[in-house]
C-alpha atoms as a PDB file:
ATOM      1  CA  UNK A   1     -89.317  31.186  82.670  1.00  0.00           C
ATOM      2  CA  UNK A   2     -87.576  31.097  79.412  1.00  0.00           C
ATOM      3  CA  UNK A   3     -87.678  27.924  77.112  1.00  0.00           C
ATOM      4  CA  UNK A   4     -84.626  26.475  76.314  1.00  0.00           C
ATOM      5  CA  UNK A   5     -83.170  26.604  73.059  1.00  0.00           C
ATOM      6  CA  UNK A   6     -84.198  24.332  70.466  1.00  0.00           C
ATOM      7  CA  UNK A   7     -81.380  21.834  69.007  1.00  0.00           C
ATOM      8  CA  UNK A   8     -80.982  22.939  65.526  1.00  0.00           C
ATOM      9  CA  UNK A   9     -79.482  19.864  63.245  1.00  0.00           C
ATOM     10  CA  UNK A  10     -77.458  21.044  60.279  1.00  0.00           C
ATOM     11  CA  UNK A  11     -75.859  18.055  59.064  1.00  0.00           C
ATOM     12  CA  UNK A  12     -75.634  17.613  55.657  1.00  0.00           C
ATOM     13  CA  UNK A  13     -78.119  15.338  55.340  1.00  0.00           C
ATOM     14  CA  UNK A  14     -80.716  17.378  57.087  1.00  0.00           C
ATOM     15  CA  UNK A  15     -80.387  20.132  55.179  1.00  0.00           C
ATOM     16  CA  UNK A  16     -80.943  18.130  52.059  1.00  0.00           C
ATOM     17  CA  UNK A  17     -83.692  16.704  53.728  1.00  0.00           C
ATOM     18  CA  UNK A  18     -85.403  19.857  54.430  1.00  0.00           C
ATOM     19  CA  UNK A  19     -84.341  22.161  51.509  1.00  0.00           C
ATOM     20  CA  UNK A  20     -87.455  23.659  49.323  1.00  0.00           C
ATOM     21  CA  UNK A  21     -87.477  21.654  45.765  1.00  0.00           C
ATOM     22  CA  UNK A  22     -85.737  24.231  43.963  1.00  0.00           C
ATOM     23  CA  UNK A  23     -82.668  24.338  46.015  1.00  0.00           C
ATOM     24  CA  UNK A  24     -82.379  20.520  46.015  1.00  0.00           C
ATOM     25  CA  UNK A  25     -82.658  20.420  42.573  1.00  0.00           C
ATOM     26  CA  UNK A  26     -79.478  22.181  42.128  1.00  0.00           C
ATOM     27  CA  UNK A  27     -77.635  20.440  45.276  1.00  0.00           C
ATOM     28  CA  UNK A  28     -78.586  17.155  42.871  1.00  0.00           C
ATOM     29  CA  UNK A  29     -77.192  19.254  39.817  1.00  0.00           C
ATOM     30  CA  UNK A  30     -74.215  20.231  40.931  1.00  0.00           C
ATOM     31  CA  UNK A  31     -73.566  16.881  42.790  1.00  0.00           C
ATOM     32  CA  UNK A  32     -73.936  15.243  39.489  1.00  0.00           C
ATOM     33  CA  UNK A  33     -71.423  17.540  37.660  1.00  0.00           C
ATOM     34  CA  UNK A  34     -68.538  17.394  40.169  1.00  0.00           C
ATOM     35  CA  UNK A  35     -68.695  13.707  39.989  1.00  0.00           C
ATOM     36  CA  UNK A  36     -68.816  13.848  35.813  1.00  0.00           C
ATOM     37  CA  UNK A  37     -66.274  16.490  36.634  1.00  0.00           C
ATOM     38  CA  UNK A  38     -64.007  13.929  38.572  1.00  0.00           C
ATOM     39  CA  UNK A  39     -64.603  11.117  36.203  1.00  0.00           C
ATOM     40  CA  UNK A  40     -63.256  13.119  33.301  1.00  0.00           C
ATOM     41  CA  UNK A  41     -60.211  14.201  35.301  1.00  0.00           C
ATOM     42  CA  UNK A  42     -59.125  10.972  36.502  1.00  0.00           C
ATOM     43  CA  UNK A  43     -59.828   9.568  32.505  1.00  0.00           C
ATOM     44  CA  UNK A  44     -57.993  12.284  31.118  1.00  0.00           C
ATOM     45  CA  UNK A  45     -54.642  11.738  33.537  1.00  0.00           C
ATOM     46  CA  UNK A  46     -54.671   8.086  32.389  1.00  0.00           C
ATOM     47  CA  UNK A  47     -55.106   9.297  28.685  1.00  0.00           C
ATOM     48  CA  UNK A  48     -52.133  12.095  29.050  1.00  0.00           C
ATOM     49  CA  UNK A  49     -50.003   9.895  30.845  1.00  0.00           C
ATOM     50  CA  UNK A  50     -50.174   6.926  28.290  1.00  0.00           C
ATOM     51  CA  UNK A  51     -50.051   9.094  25.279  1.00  0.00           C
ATOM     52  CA  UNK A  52     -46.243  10.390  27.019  1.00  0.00           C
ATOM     53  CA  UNK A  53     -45.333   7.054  27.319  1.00  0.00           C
ATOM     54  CA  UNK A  54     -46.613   5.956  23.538  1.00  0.00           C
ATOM     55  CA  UNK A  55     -44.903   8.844  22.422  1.00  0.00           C
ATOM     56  CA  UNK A  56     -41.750   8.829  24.241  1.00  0.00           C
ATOM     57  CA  UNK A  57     -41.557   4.747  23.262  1.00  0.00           C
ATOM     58  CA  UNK A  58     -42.163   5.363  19.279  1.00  0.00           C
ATOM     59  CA  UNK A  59     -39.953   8.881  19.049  1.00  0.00           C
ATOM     60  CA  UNK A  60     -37.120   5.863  20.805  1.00  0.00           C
ATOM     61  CA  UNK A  61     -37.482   3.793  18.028  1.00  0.00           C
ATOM     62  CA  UNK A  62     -38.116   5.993  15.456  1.00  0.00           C
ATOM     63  CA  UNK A  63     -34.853   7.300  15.907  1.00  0.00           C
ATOM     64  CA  UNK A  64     -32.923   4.358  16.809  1.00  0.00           C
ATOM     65  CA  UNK A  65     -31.673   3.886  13.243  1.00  0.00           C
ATOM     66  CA  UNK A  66     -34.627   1.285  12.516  1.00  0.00           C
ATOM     67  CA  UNK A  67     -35.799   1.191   8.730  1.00  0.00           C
ATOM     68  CA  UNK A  68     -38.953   3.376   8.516  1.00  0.00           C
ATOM     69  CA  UNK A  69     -40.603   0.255   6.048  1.00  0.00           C
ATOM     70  CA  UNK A  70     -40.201  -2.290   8.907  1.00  0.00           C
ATOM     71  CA  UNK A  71     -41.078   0.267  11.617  1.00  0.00           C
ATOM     72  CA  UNK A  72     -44.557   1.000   9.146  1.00  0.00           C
ATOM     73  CA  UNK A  73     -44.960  -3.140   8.608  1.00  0.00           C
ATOM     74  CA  UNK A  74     -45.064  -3.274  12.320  1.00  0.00           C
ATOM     75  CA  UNK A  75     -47.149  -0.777  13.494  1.00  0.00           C
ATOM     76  CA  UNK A  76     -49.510  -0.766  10.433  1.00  0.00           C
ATOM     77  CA  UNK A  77     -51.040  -4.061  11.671  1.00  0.00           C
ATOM     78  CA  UNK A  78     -52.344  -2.746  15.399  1.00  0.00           C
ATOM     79  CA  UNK A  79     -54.344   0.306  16.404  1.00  0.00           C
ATOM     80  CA  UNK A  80     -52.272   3.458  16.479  1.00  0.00           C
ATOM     81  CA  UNK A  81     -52.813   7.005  18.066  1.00  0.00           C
ATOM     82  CA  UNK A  82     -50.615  10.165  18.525  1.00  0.00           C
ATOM     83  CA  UNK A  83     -47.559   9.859  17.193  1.00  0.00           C
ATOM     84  CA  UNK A  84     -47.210   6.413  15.662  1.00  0.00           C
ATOM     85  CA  UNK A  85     -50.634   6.999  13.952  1.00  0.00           C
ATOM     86  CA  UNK A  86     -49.107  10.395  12.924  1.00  0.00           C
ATOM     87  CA  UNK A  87     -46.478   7.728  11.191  1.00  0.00           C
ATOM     88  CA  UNK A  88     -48.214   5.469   9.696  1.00  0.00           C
ATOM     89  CA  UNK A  89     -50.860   8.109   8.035  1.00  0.00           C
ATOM     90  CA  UNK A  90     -48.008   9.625   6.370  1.00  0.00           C
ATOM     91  CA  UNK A  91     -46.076   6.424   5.299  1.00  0.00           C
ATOM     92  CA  UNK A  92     -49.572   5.092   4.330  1.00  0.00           C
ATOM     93  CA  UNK A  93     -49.842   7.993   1.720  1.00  0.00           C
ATOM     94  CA  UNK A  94     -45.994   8.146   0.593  1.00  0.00           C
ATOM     95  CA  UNK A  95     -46.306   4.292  -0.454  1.00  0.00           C
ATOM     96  CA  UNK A  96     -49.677   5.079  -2.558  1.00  0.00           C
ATOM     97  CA  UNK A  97     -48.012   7.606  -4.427  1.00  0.00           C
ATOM     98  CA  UNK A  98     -45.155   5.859  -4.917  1.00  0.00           C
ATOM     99  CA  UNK A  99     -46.990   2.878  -6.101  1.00  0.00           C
ATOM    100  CA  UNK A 100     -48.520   5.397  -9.124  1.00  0.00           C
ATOM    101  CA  UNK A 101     -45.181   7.223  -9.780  1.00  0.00           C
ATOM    102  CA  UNK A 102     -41.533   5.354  -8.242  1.00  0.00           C
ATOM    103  CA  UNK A 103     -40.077   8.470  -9.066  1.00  0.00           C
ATOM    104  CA  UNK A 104     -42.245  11.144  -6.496  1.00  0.00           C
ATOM    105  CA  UNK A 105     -42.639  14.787  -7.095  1.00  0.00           C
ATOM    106  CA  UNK A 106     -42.625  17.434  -4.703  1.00  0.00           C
ATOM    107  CA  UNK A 107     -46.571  16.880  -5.038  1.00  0.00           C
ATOM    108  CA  UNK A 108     -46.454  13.878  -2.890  1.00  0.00           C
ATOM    109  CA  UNK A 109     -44.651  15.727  -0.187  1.00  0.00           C
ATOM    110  CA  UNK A 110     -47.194  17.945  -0.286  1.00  0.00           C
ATOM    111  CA  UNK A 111     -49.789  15.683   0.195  1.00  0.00           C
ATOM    112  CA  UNK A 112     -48.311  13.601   3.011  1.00  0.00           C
ATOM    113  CA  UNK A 113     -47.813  16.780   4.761  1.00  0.00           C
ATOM    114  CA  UNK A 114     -51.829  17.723   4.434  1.00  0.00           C
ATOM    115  CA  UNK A 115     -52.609  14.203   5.612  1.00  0.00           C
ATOM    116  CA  UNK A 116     -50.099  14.613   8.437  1.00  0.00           C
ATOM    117  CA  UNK A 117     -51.987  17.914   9.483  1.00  0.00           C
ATOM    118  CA  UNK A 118     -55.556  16.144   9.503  1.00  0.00           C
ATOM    119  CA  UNK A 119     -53.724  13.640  11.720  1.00  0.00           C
ATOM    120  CA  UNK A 120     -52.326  16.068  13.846  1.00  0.00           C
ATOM    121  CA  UNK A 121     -56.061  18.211  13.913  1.00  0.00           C
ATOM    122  CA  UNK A 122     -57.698  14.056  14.730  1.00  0.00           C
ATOM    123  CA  UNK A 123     -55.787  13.908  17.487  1.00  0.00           C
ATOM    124  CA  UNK A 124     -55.601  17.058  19.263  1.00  0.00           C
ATOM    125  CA  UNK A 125     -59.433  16.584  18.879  1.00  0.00           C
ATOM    126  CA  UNK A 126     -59.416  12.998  20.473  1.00  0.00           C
ATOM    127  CA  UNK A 127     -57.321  14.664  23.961  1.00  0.00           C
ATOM    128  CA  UNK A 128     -59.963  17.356  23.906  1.00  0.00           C
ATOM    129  CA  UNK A 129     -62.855  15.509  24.070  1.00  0.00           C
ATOM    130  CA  UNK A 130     -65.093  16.582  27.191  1.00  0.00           C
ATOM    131  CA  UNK A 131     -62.646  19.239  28.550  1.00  0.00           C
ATOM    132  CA  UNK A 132     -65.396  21.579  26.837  1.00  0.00           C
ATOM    133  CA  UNK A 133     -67.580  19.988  29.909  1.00  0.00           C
ATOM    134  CA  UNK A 134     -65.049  21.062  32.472  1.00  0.00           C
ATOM    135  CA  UNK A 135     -65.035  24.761  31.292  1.00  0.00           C
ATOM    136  CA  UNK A 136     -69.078  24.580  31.637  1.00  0.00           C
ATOM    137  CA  UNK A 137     -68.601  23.797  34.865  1.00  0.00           C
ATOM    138  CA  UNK A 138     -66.301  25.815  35.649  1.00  0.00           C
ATOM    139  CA  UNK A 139     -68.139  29.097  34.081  1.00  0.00           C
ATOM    140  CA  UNK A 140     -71.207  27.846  34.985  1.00  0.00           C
ATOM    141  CA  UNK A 141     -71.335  26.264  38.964  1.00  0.00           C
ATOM    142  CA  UNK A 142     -70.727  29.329  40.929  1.00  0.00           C
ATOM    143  CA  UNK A 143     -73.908  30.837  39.325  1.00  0.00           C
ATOM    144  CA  UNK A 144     -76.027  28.107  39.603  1.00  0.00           C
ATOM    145  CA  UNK A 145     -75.064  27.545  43.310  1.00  0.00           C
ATOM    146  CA  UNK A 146     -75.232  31.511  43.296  1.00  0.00           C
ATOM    147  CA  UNK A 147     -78.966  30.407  42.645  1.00  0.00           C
ATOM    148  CA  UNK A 148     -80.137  28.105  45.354  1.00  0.00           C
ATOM    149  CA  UNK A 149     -78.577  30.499  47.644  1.00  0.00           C
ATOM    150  CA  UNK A 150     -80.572  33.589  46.843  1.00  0.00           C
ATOM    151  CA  UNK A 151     -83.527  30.451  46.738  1.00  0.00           C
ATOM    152  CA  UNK A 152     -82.383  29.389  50.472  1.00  0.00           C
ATOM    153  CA  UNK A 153     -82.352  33.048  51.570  1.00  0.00           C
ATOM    154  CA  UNK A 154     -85.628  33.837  50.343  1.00  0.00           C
ATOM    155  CA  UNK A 155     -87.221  30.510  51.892  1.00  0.00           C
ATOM    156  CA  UNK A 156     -85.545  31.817  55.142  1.00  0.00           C
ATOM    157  CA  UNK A 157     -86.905  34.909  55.039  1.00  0.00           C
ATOM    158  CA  UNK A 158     -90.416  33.360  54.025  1.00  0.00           C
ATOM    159  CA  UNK A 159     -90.100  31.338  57.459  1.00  0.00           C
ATOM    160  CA  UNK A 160     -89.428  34.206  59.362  1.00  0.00           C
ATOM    161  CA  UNK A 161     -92.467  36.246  58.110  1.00  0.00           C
ATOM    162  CA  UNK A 162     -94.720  33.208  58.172  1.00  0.00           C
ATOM    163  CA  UNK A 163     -93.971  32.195  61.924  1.00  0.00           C
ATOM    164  CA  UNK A 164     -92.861  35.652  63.182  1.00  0.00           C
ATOM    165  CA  UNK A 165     -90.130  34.577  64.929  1.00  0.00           C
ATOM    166  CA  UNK A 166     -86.768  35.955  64.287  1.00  0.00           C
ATOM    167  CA  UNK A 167     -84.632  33.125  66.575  1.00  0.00           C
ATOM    168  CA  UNK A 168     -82.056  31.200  65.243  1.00  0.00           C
ATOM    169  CA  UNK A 169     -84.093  28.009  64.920  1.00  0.00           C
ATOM    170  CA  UNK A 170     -86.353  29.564  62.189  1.00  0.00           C
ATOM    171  CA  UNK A 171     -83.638  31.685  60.483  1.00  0.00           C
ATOM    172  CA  UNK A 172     -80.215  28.856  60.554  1.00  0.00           C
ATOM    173  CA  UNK A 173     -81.693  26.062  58.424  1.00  0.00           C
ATOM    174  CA  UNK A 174     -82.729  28.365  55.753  1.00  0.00           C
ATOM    175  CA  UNK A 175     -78.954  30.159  55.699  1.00  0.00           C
ATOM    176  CA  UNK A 176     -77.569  26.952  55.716  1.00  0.00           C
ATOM    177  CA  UNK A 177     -78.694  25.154  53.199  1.00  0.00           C
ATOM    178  CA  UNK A 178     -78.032  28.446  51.016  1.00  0.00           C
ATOM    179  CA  UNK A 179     -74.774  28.702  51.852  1.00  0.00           C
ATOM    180  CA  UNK A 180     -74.316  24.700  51.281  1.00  0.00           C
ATOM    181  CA  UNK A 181     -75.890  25.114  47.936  1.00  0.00           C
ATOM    182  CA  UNK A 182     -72.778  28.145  47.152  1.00  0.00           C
ATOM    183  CA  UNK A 183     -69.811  25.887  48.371  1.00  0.00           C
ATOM    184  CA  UNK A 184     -71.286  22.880  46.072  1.00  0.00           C
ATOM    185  CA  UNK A 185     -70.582  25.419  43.355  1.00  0.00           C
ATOM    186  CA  UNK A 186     -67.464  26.468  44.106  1.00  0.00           C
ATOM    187  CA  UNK A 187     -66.965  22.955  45.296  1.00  0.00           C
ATOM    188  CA  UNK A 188     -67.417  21.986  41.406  1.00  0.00           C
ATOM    189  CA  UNK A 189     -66.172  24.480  39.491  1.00  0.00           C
ATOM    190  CA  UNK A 190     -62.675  25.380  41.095  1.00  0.00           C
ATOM    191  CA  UNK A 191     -61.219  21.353  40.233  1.00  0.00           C
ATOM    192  CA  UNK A 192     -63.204  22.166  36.990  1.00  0.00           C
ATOM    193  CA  UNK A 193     -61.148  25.272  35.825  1.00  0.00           C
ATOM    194  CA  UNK A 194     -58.058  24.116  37.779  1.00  0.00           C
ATOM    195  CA  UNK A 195     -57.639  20.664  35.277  1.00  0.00           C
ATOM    196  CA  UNK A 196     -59.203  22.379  32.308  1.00  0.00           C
ATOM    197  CA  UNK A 197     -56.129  24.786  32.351  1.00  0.00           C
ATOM    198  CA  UNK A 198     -54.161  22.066  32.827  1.00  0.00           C
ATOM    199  CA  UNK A 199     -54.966  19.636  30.250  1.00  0.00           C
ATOM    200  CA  UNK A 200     -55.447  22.604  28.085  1.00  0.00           C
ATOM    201  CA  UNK A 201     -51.993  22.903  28.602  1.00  0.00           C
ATOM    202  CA  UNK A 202     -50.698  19.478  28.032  1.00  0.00           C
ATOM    203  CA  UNK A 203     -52.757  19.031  24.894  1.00  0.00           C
ATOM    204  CA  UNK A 204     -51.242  22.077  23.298  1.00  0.00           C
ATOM    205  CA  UNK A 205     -47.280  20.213  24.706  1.00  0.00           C
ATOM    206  CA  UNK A 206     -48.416  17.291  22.854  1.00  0.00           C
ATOM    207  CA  UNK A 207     -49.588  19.383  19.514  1.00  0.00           C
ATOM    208  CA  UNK A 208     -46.248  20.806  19.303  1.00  0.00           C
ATOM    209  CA  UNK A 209     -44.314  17.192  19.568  1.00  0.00           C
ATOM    210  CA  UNK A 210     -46.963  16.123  17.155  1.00  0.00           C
ATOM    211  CA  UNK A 211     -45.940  19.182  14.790  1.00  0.00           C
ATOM    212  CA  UNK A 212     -42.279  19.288  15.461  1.00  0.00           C
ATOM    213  CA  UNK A 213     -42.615  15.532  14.281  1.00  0.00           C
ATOM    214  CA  UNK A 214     -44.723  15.687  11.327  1.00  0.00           C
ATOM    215  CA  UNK A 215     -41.730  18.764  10.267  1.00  0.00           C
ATOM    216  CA  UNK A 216     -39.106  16.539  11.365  1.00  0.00           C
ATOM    217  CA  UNK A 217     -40.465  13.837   8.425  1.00  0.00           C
ATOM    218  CA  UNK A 218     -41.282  15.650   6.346  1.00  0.00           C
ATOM    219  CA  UNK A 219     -37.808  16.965   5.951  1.00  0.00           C
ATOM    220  CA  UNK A 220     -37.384  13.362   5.656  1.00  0.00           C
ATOM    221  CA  UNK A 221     -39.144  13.213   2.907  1.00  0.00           C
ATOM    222  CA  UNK A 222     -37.887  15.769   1.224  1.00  0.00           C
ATOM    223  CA  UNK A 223     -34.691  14.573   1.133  1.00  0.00           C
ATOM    224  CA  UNK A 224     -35.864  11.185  -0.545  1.00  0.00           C
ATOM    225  CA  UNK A 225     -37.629  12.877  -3.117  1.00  0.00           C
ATOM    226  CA  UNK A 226     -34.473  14.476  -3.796  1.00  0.00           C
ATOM    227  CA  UNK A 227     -32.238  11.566  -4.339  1.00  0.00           C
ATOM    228  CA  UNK A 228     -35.041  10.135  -6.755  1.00  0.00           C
ATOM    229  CA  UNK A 229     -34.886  13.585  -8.828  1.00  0.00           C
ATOM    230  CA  UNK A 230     -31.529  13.139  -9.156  1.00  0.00           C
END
């Protein structure tokens, strides 16, 4: 009479559960980097969508007609970033130099205009922070669940040859967990390379306001250094 066939659990947990060391080590691996993944996503959306709003707010009053020295006064007394601090660096620098000299040269425009491009360099920096951790992940997790799943396979195989038994109680929890460990990589890395690209892109939307800006004053400029040299 034939045995009946053996209930074979492959929940998640299970799997875990019974998964060599190796393998588990990178289920805990790549756990830990879609959730660092996730967190930097979700930190980032808040970031990009209150830098549009800061940005779209200042560019309202900036050219609203309001005098730049009371705009500066205002915003020179709180924290700034994007393109109010891109503002107040460059109105910062203008009034030291014409503090030295009332009548400015085409030197000072020169030198706002490198101290609005180290602005401009801080803060595409500051939106790039940790997307470099996202493209790790992305380039990175489908190998390294690649890995526990030729790990899983082998252990499977090991099984086989140790109890001689070719059913699908010996061979399934061995196939499983390897193919659990691949979809935790691709589970990881496709949200990974997905938002990369796309904050990638809206970093390098806000560089050009930044830059269109930091042109836009310092034609600005140049055309009050011109009534002084007059």
């Amino acid at each position: 009479m034939t045995p009946p066939d053996v209930a074979v659990d492959l929940s998640i947990f299970e799997l875990f559960k019974n998964a060599h060391i190796v393998v588990k080590l990178v289920i805990i691996g790549l756990v830990l980097a879609s959730m660092w993944s996730w967190a930097i996503i979700f930190e980032k959306f808040f970031l990009f969508a209150r830098t549009r709003k800061e940005t779209d707010n200042f560019e309202q009053v900036f050219w609203s007609g309001q005098s730049l020295e009371e705009l500066y006064q205002a915003l020179s007394q709180r924290r700034n970033t994007s393109m109010a601090a891109l503002f107040v660096a460059a109105m910062r620098e203008w009034k030291r130099s014409i503090e030295r000299n009332p009548k400015p040269s085409a030197g000072v425009q020169l030198r706002v205009e490198k101290v609005m491009d180290v602005t401009v360099s801080r803060e595409v920096e500051r939106m790039e922070r940790r997307l470099t951790f996202l493209a790790t992940v992305g380039s990175t997790a489908p190998f390294v669940g690649l890995f526990g799943t030729v790990w899983g396979i082998m252990t499977s195989f090991q099984a086989i040859a140790v109890s001689k038994n070719t059913s699908l109680a010996v061979v399934a929890p061995g196939i499983a967990e390897a193919l659990f460990a691949t979809a935790l990589g691709l589970l990881a890395a496709i949200p990974a390379v997905i938002f990369y690209n796309k904050f990638n892109t809206e970093v390098a939307r806000h560089a050009g306001r930044l830059e269109g800006f930091a042109d836009e004053f310092s034609a600005i400029l140049s055309r009050q250094i011109d009534k002084t040299t007059v």
